[in-house]
PDB file of N, CA and C in Angstrom:
ATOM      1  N   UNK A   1     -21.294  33.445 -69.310  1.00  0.00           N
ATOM      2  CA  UNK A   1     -20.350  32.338 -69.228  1.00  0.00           C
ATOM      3  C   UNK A   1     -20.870  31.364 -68.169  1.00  0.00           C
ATOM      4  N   UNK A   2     -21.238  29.763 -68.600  1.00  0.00           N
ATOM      5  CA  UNK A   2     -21.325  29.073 -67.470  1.00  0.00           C
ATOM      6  C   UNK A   2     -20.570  28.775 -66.492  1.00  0.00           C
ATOM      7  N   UNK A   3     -20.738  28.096 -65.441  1.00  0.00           N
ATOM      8  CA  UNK A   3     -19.798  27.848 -64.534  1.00  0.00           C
ATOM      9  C   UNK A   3     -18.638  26.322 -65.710  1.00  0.00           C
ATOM     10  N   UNK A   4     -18.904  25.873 -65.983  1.00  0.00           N
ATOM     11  CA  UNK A   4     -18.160  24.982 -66.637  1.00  0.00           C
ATOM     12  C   UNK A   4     -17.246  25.635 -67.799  1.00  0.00           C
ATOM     13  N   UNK A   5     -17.836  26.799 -68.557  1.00  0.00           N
ATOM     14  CA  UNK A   5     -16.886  27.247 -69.223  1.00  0.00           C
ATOM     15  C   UNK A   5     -15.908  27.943 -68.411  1.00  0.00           C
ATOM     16  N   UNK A   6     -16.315  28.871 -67.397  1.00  0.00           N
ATOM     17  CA  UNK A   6     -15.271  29.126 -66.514  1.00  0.00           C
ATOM     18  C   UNK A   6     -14.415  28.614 -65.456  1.00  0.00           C
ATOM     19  N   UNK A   7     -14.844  27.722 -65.079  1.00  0.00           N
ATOM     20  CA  UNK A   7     -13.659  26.148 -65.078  1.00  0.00           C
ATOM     21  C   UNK A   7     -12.761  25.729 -66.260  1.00  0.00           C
ATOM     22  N   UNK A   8     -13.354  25.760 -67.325  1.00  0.00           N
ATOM     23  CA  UNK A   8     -12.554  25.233 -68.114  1.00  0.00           C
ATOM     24  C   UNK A   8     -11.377  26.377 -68.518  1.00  0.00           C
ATOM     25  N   UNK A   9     -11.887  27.654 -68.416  1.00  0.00           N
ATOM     26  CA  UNK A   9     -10.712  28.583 -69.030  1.00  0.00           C
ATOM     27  C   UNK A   9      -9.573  28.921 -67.467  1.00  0.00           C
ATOM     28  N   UNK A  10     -10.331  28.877 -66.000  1.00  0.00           N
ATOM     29  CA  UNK A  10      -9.724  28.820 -65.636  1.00  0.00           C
ATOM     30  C   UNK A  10      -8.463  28.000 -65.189  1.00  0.00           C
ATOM     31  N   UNK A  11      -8.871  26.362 -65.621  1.00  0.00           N
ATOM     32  CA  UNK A  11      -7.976  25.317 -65.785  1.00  0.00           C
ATOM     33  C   UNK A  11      -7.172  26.108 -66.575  1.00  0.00           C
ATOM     34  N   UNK A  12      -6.854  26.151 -67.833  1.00  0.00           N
ATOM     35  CA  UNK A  12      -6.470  26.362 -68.941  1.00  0.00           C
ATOM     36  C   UNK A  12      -5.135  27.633 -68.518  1.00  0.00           C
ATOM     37  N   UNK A  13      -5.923  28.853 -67.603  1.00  0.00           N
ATOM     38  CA  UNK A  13      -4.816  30.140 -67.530  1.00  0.00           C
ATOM     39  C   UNK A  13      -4.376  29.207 -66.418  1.00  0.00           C
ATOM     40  N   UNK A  14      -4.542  28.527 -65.170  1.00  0.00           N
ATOM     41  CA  UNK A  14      -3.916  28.015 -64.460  1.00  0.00           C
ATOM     42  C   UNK A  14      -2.280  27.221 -64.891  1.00  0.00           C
ATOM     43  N   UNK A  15      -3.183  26.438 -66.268  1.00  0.00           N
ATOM     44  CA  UNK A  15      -1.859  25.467 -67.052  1.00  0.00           C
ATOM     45  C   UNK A  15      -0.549  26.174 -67.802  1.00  0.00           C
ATOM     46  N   UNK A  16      -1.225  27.449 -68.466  1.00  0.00           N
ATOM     47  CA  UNK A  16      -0.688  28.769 -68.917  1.00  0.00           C
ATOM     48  C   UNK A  16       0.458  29.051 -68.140  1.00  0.00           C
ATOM     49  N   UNK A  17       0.148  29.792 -66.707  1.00  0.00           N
ATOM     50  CA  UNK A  17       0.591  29.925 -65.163  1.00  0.00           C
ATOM     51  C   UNK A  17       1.738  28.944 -65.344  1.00  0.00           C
ATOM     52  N   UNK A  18       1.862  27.763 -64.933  1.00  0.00           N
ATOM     53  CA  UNK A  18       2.259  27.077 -64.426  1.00  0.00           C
ATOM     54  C   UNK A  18       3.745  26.495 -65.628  1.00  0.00           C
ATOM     55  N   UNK A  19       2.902  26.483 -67.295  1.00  0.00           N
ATOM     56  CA  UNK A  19       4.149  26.747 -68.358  1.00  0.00           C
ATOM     57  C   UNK A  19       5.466  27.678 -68.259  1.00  0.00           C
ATOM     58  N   UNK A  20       4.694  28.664 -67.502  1.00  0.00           N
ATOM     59  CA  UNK A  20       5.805  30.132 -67.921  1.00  0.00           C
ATOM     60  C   UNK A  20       6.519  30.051 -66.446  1.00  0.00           C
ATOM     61  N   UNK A  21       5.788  29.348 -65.658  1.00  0.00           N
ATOM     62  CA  UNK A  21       6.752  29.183 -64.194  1.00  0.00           C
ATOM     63  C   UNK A  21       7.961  28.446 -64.755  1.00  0.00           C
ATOM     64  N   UNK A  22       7.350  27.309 -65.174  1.00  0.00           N
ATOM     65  CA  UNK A  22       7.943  26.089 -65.442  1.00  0.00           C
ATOM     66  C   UNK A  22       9.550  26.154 -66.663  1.00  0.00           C
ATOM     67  N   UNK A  23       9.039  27.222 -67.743  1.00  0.00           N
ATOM     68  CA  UNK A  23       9.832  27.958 -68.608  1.00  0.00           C
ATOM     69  C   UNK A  23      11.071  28.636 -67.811  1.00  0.00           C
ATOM     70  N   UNK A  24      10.716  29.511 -67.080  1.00  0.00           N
ATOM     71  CA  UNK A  24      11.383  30.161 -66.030  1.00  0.00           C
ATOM     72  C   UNK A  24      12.251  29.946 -65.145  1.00  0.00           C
ATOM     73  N   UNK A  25      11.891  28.790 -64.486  1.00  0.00           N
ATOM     74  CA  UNK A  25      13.086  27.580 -64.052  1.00  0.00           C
ATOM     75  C   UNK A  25      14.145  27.655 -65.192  1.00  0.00           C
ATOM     76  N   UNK A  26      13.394  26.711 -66.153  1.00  0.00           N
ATOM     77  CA  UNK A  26      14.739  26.445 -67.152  1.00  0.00           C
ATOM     78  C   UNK A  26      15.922  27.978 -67.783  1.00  0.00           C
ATOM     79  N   UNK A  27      14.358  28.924 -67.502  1.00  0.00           N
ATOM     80  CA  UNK A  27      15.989  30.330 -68.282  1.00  0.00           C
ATOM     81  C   UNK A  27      16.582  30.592 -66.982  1.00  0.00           C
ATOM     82  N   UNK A  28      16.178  30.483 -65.802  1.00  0.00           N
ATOM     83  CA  UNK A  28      17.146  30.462 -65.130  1.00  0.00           C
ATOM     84  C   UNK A  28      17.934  29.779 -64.570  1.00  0.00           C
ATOM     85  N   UNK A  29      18.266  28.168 -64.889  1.00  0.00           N
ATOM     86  CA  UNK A  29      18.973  27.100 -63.806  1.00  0.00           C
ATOM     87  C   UNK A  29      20.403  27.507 -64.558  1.00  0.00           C
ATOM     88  N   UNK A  30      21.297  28.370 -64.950  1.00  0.00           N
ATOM     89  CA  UNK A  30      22.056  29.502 -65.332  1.00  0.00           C
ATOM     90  C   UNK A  30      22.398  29.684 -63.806  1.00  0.00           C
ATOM     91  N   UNK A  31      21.739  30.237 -63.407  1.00  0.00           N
ATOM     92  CA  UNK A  31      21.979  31.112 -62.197  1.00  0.00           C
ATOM     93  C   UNK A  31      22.689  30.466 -61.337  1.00  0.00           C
ATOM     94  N   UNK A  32      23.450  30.894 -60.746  1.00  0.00           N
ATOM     95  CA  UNK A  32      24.204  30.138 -59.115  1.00  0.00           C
ATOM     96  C   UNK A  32      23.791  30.903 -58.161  1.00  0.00           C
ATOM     97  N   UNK A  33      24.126  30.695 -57.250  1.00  0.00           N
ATOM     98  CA  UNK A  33      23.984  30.823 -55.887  1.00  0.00           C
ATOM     99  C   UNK A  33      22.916  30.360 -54.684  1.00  0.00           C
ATOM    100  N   UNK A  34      22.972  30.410 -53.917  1.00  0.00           N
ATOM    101  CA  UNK A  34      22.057  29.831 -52.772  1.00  0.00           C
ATOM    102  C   UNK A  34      20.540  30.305 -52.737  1.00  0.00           C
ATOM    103  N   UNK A  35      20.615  31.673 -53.341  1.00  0.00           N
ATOM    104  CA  UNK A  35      19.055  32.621 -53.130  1.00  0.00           C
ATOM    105  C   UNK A  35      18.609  32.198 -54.196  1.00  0.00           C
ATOM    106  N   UNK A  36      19.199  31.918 -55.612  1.00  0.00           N
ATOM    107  CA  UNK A  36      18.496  31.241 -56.673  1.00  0.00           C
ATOM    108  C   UNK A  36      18.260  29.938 -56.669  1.00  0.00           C
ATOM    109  N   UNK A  37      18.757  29.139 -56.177  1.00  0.00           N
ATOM    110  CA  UNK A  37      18.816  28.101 -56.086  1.00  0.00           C
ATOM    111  C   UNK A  37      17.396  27.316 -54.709  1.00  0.00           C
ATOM    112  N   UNK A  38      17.378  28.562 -53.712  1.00  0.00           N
ATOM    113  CA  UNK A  38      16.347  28.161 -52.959  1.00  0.00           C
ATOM    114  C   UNK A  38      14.635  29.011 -53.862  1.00  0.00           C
ATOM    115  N   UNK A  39      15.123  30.294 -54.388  1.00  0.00           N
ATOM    116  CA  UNK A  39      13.565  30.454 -55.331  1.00  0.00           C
ATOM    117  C   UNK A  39      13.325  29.448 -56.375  1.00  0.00           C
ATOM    118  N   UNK A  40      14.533  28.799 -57.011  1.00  0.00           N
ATOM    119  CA  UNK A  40      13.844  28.097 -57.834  1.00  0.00           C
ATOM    120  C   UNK A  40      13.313  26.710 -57.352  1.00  0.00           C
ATOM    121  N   UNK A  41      13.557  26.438 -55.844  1.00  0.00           N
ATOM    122  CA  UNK A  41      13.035  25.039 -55.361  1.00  0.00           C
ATOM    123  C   UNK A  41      11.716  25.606 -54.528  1.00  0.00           C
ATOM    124  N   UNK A  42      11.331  26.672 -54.603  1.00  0.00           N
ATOM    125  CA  UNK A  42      10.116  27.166 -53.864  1.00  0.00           C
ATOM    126  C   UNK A  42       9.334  26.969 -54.884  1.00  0.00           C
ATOM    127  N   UNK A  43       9.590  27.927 -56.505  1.00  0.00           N
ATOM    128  CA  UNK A  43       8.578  27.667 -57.434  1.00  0.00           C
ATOM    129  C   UNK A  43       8.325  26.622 -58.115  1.00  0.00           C
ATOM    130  N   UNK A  44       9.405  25.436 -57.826  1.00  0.00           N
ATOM    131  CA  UNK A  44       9.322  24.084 -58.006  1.00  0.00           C
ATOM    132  C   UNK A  44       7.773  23.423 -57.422  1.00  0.00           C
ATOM    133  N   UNK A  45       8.370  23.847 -56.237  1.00  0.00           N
ATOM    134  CA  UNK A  45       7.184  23.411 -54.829  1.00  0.00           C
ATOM    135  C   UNK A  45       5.666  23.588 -55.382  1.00  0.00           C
ATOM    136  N   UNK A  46       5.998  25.220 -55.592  1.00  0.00           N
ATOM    137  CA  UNK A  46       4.402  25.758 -56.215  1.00  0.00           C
ATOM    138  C   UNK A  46       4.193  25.405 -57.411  1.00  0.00           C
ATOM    139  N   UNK A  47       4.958  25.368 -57.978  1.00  0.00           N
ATOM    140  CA  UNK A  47       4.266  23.961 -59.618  1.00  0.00           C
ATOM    141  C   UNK A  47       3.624  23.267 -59.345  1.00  0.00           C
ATOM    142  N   UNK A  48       4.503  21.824 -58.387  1.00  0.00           N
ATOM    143  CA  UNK A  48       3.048  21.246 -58.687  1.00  0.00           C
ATOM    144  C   UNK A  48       2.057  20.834 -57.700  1.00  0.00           C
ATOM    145  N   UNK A  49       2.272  21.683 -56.347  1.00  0.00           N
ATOM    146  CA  UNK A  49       0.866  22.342 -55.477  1.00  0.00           C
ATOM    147  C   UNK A  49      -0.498  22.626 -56.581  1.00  0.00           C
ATOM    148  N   UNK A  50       0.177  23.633 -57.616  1.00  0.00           N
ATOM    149  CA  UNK A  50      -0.456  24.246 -58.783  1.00  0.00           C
ATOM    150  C   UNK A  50      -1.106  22.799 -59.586  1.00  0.00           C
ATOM    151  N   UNK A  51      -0.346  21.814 -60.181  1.00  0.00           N
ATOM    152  CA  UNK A  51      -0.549  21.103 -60.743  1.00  0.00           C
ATOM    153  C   UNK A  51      -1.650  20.166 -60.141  1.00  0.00           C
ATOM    154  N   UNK A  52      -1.402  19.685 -58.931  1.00  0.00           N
ATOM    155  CA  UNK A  52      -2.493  18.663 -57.821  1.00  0.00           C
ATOM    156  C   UNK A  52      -3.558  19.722 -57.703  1.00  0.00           C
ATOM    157  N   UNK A  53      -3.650  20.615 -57.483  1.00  0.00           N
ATOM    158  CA  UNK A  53      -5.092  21.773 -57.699  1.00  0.00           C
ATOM    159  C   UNK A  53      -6.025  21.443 -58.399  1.00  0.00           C
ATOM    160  N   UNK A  54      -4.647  21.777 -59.979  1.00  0.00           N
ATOM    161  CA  UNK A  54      -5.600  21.886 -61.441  1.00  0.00           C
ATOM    162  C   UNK A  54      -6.286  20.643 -61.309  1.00  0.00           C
ATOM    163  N   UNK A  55      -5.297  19.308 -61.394  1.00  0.00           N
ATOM    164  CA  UNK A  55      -5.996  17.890 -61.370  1.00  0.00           C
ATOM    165  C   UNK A  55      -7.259  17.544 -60.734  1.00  0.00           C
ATOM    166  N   UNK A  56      -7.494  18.192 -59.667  1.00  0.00           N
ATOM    167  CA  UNK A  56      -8.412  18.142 -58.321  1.00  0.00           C
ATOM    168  C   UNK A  56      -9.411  19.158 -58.975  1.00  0.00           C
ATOM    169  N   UNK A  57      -9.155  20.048 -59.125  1.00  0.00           N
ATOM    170  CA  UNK A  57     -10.606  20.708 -59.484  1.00  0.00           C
ATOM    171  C   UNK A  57     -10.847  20.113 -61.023  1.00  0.00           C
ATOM    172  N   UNK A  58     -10.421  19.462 -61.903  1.00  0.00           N
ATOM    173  CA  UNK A  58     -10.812  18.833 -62.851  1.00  0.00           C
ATOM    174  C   UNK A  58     -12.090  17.839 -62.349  1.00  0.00           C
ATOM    175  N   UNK A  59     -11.174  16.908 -61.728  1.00  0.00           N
ATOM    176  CA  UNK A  59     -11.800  15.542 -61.167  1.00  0.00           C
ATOM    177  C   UNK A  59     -13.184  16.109 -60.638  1.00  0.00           C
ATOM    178  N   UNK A  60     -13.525  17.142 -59.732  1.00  0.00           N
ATOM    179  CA  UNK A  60     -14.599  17.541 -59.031  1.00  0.00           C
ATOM    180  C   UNK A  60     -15.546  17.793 -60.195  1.00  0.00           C
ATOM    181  N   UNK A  61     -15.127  18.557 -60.982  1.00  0.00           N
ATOM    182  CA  UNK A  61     -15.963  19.459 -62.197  1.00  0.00           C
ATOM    183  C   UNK A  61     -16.650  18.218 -63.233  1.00  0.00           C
ATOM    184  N   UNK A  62     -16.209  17.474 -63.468  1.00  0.00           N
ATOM    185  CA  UNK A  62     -16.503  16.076 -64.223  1.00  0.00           C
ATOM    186  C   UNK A  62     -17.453  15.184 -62.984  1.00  0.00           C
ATOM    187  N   UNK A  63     -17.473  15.742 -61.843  1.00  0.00           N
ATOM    188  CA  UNK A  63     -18.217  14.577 -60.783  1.00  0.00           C
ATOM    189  C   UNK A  63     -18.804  15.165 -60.488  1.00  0.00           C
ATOM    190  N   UNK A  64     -18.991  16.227 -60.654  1.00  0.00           N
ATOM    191  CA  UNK A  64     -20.481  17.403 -60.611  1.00  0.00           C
ATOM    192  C   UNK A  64     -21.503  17.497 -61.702  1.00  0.00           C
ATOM    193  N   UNK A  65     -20.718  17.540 -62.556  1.00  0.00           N
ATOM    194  CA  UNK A  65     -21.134  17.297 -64.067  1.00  0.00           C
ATOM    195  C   UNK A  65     -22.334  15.948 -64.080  1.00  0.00           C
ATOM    196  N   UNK A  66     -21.556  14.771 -63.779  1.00  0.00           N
ATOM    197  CA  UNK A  66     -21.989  13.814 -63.950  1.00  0.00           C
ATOM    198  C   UNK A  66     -23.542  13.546 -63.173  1.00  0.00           C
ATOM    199  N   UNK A  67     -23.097  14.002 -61.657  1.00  0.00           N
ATOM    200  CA  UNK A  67     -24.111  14.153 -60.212  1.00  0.00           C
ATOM    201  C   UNK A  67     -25.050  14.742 -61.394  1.00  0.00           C
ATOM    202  N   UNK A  68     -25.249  16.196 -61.541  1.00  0.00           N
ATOM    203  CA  UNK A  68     -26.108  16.973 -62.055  1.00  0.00           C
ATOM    204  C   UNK A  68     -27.077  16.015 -63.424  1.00  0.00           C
ATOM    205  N   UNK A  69     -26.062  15.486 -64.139  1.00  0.00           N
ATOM    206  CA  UNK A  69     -26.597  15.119 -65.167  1.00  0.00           C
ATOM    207  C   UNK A  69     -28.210  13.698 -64.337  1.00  0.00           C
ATOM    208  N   UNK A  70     -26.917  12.836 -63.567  1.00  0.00           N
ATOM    209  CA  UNK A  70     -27.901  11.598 -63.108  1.00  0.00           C
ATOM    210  C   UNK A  70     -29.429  12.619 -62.606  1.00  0.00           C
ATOM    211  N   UNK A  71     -29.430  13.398 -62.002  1.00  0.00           N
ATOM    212  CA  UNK A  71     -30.582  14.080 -61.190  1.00  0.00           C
ATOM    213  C   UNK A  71     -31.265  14.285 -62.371  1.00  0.00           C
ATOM    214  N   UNK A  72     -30.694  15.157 -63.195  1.00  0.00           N
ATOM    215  CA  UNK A  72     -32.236  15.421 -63.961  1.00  0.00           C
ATOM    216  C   UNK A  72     -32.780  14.489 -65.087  1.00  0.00           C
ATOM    217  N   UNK A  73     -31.430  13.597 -65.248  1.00  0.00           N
ATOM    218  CA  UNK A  73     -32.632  12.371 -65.676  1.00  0.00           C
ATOM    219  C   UNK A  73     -33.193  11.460 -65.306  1.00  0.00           C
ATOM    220  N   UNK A  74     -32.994  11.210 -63.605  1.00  0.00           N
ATOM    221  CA  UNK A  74     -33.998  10.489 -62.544  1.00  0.00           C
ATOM    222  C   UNK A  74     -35.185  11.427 -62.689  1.00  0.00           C
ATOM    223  N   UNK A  75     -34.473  12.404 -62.144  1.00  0.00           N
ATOM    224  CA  UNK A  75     -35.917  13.589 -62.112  1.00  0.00           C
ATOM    225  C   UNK A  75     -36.430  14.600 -63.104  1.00  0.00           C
ATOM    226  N   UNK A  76     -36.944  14.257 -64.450  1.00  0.00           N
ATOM    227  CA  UNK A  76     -36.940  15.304 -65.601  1.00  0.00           C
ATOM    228  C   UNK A  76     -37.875  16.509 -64.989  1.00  0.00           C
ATOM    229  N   UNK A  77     -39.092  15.958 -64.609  1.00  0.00           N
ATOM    230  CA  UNK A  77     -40.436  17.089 -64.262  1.00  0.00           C
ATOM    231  C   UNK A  77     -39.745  17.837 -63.192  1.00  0.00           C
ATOM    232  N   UNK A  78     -39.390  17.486 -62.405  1.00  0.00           N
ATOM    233  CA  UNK A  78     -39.109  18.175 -61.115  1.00  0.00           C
ATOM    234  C   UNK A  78     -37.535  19.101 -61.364  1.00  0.00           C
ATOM    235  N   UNK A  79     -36.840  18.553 -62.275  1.00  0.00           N
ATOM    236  CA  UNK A  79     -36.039  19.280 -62.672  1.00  0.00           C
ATOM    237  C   UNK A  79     -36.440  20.532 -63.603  1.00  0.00           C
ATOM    238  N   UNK A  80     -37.585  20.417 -64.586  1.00  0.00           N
ATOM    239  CA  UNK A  80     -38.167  21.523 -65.292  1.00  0.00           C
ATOM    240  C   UNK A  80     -38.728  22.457 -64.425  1.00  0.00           C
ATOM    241  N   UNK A  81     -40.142  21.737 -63.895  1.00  0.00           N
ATOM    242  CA  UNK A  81     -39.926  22.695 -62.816  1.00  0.00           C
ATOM    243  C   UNK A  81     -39.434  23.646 -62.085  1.00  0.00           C
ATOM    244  N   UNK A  82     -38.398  23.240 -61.553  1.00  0.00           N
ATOM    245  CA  UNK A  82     -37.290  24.354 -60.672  1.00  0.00           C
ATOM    246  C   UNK A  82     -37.206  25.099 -61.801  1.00  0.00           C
ATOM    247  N   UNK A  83     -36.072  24.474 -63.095  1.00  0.00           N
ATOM    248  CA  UNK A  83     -35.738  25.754 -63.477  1.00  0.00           C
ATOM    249  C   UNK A  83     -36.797  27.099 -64.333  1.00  0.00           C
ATOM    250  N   UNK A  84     -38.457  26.455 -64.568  1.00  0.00           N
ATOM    251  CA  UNK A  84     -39.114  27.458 -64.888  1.00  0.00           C
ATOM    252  C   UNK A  84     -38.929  28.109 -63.716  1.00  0.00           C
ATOM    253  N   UNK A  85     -39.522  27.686 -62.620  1.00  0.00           N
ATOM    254  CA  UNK A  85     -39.717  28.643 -60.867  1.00  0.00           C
ATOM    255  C   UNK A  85     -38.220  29.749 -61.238  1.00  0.00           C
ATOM    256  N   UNK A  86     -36.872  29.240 -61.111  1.00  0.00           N
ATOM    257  CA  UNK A  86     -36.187  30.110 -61.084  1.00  0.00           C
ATOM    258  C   UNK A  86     -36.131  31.099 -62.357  1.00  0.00           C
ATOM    259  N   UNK A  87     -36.173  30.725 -63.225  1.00  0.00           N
ATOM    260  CA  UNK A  87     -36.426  31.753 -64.367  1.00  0.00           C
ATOM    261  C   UNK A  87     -37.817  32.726 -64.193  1.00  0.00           C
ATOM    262  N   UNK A  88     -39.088  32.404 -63.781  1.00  0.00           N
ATOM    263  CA  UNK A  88     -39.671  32.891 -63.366  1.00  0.00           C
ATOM    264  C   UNK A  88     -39.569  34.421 -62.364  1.00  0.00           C
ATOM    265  N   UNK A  89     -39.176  33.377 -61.388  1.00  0.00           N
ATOM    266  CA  UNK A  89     -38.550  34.372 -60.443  1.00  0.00           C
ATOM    267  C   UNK A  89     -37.572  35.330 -60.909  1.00  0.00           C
ATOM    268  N   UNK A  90     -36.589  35.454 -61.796  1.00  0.00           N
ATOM    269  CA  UNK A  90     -35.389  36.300 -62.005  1.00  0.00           C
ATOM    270  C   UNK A  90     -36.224  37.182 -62.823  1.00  0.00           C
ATOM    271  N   UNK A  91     -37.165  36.976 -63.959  1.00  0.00           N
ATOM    272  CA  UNK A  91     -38.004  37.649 -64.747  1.00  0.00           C
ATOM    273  C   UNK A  91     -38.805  38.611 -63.855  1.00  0.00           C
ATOM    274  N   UNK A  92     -39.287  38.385 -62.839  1.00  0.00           N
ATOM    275  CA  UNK A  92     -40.609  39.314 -62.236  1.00  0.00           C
ATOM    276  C   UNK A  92     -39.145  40.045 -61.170  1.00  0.00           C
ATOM    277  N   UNK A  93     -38.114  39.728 -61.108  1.00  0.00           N
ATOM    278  CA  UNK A  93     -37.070  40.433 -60.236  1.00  0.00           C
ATOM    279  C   UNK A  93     -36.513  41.349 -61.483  1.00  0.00           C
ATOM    280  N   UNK A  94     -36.047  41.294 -62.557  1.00  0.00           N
ATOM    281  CA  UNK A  94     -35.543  42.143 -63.507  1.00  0.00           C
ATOM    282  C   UNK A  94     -36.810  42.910 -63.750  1.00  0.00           C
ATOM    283  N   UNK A  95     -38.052  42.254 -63.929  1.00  0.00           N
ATOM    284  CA  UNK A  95     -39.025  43.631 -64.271  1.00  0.00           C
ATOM    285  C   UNK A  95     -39.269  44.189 -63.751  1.00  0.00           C
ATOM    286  N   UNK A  96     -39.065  44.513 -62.262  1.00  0.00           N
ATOM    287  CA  UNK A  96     -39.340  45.494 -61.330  1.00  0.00           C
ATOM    288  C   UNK A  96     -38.250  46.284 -61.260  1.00  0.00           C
ATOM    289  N   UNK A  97     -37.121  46.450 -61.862  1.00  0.00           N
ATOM    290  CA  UNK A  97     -35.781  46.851 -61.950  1.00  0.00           C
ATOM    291  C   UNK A  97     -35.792  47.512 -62.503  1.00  0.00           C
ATOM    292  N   UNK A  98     -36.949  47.707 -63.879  1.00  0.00           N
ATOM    293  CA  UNK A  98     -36.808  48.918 -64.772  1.00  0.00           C
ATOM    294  C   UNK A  98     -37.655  49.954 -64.590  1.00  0.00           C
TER     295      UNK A  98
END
């Protein structure tokens, strides 16, 4: 799994998360009293703490994305490069492993 697919699924269970909070409120605004009434303004709170997160690590992941992309097409050779060297390297590290 790349790091971008696992950004993306972790966005995704984050949004998941944050539905069934969000669900949860509503089966309970039923409820009275002061102790329900202050958990459900806490998990209010943590919604959308939760929500400015998700947004924020979106925004980063798309501006990393982008960074990465400009580099290796300023720099194609030097970008091949590295990644033979590192593939290289992981190859003569796994074959000594067996």
């Amino acid at each position: 799994m790349t790091t971008l697919e696992a950004n993306d699924k972790l966005t995704a269970d984050l949004q998941a998360v944050m539905q069934d909070a969000e669900e949860l409120m509503k089966a309970t605004s039923g409820q009275t009293g002061e102790k329900a009434a202050e958990l459900r303004a806490r998990l209010a709170g943590a919604i959308e703490t939760a929500k400015t997160t998700c947004r924020r690590w979106q925004a980063k992941a798309v501006e990393a994305a982008k960074a990465t992309d400009n580099t290796i097409r300023e720099h194609p050779y030097e970008s091949m490069g590295v990644t033979f060297g590192v593939g290289l390297l992981l190859g003569v590290l796994v074959g000594r492993r067996q």
